[in-house]
C-alpha atoms as a PDB file:
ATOM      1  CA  UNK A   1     176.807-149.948  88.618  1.00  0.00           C
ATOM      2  CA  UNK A   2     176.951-152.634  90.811  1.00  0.00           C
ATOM      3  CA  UNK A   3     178.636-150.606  93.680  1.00  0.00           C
ATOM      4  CA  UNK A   4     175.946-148.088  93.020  1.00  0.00           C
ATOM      5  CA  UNK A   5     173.100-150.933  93.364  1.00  0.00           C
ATOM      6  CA  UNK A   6     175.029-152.136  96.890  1.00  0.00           C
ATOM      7  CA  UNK A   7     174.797-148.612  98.139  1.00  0.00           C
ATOM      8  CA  UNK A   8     171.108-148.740  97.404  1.00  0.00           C
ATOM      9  CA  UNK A   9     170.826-151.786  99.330  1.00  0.00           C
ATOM     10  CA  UNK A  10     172.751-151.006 101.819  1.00  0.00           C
ATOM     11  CA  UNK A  11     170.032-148.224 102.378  1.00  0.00           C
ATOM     12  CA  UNK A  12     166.879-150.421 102.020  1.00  0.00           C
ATOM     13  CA  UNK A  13     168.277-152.619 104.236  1.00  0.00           C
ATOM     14  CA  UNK A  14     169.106-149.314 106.897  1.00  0.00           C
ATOM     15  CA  UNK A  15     165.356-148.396 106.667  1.00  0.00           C
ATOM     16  CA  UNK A  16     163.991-151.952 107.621  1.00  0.00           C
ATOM     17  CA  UNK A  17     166.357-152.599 110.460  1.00  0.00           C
ATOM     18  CA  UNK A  18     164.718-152.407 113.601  1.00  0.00           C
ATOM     19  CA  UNK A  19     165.496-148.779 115.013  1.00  0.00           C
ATOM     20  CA  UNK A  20     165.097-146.675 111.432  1.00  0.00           C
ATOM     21  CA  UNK A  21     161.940-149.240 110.907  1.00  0.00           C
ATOM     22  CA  UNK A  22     160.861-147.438 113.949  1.00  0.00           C
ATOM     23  CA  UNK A  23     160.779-144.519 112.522  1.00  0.00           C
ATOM     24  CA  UNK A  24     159.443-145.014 109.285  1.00  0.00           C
ATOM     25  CA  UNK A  25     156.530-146.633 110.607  1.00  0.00           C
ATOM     26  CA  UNK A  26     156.117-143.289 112.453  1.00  0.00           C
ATOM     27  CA  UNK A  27     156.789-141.387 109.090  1.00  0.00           C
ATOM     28  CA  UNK A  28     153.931-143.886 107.703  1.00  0.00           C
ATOM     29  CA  UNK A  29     151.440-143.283 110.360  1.00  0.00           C
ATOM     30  CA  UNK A  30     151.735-139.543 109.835  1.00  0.00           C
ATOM     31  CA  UNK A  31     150.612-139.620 106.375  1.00  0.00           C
ATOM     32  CA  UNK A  32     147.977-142.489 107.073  1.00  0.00           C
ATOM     33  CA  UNK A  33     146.039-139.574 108.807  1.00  0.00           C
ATOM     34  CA  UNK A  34     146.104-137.891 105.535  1.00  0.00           C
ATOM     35  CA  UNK A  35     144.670-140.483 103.502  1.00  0.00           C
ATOM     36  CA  UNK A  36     141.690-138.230 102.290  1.00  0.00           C
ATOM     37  CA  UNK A  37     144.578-135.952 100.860  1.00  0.00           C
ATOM     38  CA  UNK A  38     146.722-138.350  97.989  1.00  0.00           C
ATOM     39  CA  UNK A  39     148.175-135.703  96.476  1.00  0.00           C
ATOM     40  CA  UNK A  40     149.704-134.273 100.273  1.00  0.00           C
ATOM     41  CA  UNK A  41     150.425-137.630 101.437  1.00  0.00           C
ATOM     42  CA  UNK A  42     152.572-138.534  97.588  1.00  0.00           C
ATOM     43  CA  UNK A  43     154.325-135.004  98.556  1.00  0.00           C
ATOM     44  CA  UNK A  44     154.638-135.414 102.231  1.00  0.00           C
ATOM     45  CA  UNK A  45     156.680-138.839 101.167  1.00  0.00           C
ATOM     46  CA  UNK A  46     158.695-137.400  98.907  1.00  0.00           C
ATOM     47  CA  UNK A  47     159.681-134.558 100.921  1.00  0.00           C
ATOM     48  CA  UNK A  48     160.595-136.987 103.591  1.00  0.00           C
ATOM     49  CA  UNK A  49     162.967-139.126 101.448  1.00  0.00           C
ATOM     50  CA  UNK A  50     163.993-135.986 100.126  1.00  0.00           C
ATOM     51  CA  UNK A  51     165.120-134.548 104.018  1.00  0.00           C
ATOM     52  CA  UNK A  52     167.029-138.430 104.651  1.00  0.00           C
ATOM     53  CA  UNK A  53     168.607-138.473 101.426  1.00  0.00           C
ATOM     54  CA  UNK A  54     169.924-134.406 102.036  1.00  0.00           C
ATOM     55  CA  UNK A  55     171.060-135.586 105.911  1.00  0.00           C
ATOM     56  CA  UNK A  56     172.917-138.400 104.470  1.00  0.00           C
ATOM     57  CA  UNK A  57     174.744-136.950 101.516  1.00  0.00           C
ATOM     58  CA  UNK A  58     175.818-133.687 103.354  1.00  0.00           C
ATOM     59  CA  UNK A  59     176.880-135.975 106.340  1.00  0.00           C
ATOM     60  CA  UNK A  60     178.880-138.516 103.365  1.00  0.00           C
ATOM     61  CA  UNK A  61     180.238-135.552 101.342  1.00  0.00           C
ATOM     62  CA  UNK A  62     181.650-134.048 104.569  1.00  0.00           C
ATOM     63  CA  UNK A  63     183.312-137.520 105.603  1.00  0.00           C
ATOM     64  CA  UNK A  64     184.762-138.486 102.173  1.00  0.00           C
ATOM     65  CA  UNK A  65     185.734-135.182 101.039  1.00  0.00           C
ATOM     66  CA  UNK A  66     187.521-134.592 104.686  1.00  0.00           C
ATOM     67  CA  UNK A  67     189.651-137.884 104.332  1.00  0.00           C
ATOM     68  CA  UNK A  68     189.868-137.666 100.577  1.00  0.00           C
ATOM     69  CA  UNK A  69     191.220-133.899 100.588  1.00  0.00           C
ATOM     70  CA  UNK A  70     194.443-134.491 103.456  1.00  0.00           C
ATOM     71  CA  UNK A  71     197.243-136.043 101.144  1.00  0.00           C
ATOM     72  CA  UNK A  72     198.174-138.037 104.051  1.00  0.00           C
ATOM     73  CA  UNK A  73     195.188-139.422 104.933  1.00  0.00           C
ATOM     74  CA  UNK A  74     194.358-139.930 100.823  1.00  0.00           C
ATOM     75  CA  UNK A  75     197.657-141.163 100.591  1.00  0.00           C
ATOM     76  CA  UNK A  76     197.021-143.778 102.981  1.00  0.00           C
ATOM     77  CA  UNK A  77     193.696-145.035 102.302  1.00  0.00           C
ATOM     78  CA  UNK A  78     194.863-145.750  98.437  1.00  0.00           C
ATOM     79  CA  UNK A  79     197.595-147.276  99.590  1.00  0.00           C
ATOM     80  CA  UNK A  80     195.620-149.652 102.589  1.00  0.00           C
ATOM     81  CA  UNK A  81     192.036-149.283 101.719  1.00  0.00           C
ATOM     82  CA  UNK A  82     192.036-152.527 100.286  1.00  0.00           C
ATOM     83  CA  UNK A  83     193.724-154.309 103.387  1.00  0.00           C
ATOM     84  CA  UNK A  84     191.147-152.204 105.600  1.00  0.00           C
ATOM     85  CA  UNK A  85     187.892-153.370 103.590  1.00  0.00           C
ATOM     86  CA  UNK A  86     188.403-156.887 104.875  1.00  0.00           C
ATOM     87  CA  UNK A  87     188.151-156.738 108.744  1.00  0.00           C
ATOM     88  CA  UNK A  88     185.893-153.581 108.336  1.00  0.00           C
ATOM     89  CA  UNK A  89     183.262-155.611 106.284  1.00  0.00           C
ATOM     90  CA  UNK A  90     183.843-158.661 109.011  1.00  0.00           C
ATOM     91  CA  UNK A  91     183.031-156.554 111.546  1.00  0.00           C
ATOM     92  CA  UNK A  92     179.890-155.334 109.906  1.00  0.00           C
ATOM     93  CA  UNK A  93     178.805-158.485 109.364  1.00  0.00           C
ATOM     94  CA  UNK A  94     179.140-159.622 113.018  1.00  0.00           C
ATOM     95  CA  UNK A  95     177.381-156.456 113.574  1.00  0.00           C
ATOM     96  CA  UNK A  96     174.876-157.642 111.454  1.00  0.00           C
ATOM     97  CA  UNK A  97     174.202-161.179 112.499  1.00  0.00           C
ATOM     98  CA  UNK A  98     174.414-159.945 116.483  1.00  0.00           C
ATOM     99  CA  UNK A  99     177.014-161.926 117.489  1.00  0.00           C
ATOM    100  CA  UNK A 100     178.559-158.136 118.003  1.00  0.00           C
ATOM    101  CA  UNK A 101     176.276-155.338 119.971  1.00  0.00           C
ATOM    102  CA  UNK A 102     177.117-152.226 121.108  1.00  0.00           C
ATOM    103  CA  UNK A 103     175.244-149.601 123.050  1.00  0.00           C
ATOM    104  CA  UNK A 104     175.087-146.366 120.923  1.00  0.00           C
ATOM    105  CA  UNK A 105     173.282-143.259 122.007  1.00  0.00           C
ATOM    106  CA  UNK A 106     170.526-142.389 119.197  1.00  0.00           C
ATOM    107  CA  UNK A 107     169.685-138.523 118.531  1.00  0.00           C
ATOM    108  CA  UNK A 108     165.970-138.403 118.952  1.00  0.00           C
ATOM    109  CA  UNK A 109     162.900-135.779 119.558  1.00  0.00           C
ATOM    110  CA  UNK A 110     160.309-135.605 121.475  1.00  0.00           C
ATOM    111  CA  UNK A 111     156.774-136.617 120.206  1.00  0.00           C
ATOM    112  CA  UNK A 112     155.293-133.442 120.726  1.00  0.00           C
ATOM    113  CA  UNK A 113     158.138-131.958 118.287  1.00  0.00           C
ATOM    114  CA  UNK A 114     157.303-134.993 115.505  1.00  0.00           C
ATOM    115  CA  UNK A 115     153.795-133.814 115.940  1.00  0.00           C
ATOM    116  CA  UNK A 116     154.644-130.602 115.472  1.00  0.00           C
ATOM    117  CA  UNK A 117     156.595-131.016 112.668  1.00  0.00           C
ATOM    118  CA  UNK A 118     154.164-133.253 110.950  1.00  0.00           C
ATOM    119  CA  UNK A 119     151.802-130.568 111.184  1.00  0.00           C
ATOM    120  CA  UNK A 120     154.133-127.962 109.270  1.00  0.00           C
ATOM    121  CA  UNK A 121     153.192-130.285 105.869  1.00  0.00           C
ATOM    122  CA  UNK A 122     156.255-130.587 102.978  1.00  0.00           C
ATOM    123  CA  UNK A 123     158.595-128.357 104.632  1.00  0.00           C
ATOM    124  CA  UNK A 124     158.176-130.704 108.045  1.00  0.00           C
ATOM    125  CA  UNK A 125     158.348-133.981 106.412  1.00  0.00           C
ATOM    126  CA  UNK A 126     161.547-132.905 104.821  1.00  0.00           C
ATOM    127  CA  UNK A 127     162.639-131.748 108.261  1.00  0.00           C
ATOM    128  CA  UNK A 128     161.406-135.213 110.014  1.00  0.00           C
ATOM    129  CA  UNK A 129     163.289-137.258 107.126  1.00  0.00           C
ATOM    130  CA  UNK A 130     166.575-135.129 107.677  1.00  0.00           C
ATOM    131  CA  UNK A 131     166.250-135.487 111.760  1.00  0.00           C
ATOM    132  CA  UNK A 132     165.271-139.321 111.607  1.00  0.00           C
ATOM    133  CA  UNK A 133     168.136-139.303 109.175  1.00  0.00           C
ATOM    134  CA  UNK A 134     171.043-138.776 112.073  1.00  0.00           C
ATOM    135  CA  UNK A 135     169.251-141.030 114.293  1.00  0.00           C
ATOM    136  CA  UNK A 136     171.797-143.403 114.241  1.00  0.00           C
ATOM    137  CA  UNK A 137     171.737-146.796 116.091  1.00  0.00           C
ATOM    138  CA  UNK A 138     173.985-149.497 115.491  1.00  0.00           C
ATOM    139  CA  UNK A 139     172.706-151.537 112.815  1.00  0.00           C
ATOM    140  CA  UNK A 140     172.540-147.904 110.927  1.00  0.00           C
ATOM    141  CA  UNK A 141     175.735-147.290 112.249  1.00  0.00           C
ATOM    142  CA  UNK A 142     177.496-149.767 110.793  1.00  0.00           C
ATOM    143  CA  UNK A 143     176.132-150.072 107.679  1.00  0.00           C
ATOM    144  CA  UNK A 144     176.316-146.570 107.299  1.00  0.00           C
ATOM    145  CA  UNK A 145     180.280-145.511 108.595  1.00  0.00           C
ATOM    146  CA  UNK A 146     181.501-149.618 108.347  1.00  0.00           C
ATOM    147  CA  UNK A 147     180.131-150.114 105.060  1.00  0.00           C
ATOM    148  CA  UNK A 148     178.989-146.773 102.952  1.00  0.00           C
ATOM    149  CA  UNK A 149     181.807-144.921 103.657  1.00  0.00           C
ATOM    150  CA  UNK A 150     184.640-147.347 102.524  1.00  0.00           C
ATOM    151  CA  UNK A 151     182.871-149.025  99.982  1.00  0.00           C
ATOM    152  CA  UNK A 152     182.566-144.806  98.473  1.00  0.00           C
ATOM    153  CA  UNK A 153     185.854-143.972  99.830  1.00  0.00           C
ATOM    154  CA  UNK A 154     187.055-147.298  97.345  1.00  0.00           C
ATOM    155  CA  UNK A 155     185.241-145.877  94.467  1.00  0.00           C
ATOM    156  CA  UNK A 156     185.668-143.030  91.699  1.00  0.00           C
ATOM    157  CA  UNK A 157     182.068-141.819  91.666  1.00  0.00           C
ATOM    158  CA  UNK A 158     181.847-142.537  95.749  1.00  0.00           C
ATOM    159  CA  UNK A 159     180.813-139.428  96.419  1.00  0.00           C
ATOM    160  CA  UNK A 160     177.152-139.972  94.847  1.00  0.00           C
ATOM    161  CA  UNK A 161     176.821-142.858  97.116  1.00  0.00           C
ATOM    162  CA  UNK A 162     175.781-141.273 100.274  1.00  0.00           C
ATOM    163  CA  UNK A 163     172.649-140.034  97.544  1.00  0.00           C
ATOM    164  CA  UNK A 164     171.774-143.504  96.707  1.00  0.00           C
ATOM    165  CA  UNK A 165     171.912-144.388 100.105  1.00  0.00           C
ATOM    166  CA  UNK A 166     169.533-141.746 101.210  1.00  0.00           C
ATOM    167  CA  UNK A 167     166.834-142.599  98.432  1.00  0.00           C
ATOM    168  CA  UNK A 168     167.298-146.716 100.299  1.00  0.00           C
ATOM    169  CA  UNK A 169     166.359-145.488 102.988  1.00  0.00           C
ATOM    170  CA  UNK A 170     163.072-143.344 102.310  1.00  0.00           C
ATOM    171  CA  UNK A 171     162.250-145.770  99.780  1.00  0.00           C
ATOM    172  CA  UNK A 172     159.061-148.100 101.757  1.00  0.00           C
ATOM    173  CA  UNK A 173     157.620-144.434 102.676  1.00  0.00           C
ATOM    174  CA  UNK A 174     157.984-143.395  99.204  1.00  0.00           C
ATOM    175  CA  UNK A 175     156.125-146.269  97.959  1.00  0.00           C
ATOM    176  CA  UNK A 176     153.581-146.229 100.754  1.00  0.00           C
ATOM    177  CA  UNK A 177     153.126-142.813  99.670  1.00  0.00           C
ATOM    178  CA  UNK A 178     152.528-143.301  96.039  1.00  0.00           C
ATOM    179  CA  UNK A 179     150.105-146.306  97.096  1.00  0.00           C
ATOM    180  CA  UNK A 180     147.724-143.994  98.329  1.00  0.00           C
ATOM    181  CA  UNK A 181     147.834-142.067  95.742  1.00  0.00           C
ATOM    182  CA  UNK A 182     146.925-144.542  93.199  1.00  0.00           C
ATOM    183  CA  UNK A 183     144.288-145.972  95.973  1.00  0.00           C
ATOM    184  CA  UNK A 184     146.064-148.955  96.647  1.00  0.00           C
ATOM    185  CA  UNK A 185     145.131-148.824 100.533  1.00  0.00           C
ATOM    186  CA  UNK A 186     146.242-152.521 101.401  1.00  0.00           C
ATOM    187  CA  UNK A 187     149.669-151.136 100.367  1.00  0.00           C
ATOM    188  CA  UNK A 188     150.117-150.683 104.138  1.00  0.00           C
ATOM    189  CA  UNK A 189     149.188-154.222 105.465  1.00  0.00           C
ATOM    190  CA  UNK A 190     151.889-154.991 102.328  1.00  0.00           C
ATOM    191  CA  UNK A 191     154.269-152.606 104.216  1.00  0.00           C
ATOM    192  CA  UNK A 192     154.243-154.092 107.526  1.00  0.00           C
ATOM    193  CA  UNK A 193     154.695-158.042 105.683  1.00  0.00           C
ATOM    194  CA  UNK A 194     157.370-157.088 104.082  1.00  0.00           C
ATOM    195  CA  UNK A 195     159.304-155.487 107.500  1.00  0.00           C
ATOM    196  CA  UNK A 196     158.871-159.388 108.596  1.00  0.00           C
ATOM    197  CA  UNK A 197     161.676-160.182 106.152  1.00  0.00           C
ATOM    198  CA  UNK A 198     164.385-157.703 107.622  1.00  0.00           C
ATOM    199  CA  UNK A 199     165.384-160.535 110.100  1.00  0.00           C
ATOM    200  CA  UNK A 200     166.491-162.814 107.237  1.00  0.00           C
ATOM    201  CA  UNK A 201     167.997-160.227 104.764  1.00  0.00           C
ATOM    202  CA  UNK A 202     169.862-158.520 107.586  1.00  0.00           C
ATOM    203  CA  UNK A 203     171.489-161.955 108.217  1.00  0.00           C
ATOM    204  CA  UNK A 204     171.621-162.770 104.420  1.00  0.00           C
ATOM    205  CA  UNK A 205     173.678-159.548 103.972  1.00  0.00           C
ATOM    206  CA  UNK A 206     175.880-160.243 107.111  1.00  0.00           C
ATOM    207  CA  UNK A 207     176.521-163.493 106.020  1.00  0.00           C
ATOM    208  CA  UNK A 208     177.981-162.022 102.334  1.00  0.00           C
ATOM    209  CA  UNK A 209     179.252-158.893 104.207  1.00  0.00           C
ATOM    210  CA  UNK A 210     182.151-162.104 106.128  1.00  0.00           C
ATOM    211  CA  UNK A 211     182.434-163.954 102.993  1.00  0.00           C
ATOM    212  CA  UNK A 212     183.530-160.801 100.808  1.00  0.00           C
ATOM    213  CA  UNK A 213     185.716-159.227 103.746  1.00  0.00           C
ATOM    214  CA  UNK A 214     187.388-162.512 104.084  1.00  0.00           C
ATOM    215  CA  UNK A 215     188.236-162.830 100.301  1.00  0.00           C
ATOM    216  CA  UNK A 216     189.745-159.114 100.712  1.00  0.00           C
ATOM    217  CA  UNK A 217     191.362-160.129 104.073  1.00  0.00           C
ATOM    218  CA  UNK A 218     192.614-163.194 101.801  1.00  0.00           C
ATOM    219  CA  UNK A 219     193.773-161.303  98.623  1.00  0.00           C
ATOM    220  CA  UNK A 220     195.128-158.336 100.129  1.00  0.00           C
ATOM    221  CA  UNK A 221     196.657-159.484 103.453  1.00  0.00           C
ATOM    222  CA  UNK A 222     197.007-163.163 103.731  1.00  0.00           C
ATOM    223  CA  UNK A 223     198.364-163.215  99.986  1.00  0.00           C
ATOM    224  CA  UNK A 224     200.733-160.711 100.164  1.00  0.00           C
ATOM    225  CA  UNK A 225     201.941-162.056 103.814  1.00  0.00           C
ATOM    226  CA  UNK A 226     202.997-165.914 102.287  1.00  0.00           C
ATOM    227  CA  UNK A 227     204.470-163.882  99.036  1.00  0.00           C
ATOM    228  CA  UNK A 228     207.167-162.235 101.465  1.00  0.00           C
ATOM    229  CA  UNK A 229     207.683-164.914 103.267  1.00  0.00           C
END
């Protein structure tokens, strides 16, 4: 349960980080315009989840069942995974509290495309939620490859966690969506207050993200090491 609940974080966190915030403010705006419409914009927001939950899980299923099915490469990570989990989560944690950058190169489309797609109603906004999906940067990066994948690759039921992580991520549009629904307009001002937090949970995260990788580092590693010696 609790690894289930960190994948879910690990996706809330992924869709108010800067460069997927980006995008979901985009998703948001889109179904703003239908605010005359509840019923389309509640569908148009769950369609959207929907298409980033989809992108993620067939991207995670492909990546865990590819190392998971090579006996070597299964082999190994039972035997190391443990050992690995500590620098990886270190590193994810620099990542996370920017002492560590790195350039990546972000799949993106054009606005006339998102327009056009926004126009194409439930099957679109699945589409747009699937695209903005593998529009990876690195904050999404990270917490996505660094910290998803071992933290499923470490776990029996791993394989639902790229799910999880999906429904993280669409999660604010989801509930901007069923805010207009029910009439709760403001829910948007609500939505923009609450991306003014993603600054201190990001570094929150990244500072637990050390302390845990440096326990494994400790336990598995460091432990082991003065044992032999």
């Amino acid at each position: 349960m609790i690894a289930l609940l960190s994948a879910l974080w690990l996706g809330i966190l992924t869709s108010i980080s800067p460069c997927p915030l980006a995008t979901n403010i985009a998703a948001v705006s889109f179904l703003s315009k239908k605010i005359n419409h509840p019923r389309t914009v509640l569908w148009s927001g769950l369609a959207y989840t929907l298409g980033r939950m989809t992108a993620y899980a067939v991207l995670g299923v492909i990546i865990i069942s590819s190392l998971a099915g090579v006996p070597v490469v299964a082999n190994f990570l039972q035997k190391y995974m443990n050992k690995i989990l500590g620098p990886v989560l270190i590193i994810v944690g620099l990542f996370l509290l920017d002492v560590l950058k790195l350039d990546f190169l972000n799949f993106s489309i054009s606005s006339e495309k998102h327009n056009k797609l926004a126009e194409m109603g439930i099957f679109g906004s699945f589409t747009l939620g699937a695209v903005f999906a593998l529009s990876f940067c690195p904050i999404s990066a990270a917490l996505f490859f660094g910290s998803l994948i071992p933290l499923a690759l470490n776990n029996n039921f791993g394989i639902t966690f790229p799910f999880v992580y999906g429904i993280g991520t669409g999660l604010p549009v989801v509930i901007f969506a069923i805010g207009i629904t029910f009439g709760v307009h403001s829910i948007a001002h609500w939505f923009k207050q609450v991306t003014k937090l993603e600054n201190y949970m990001r570094k929150v995260t990244g500072v637990i993200f050390i302390l845990v990788g440096i326990y494994f580092l400790w336990s598995h590693i460091i432990v082991n090491f003065m044992l032999r010696g």
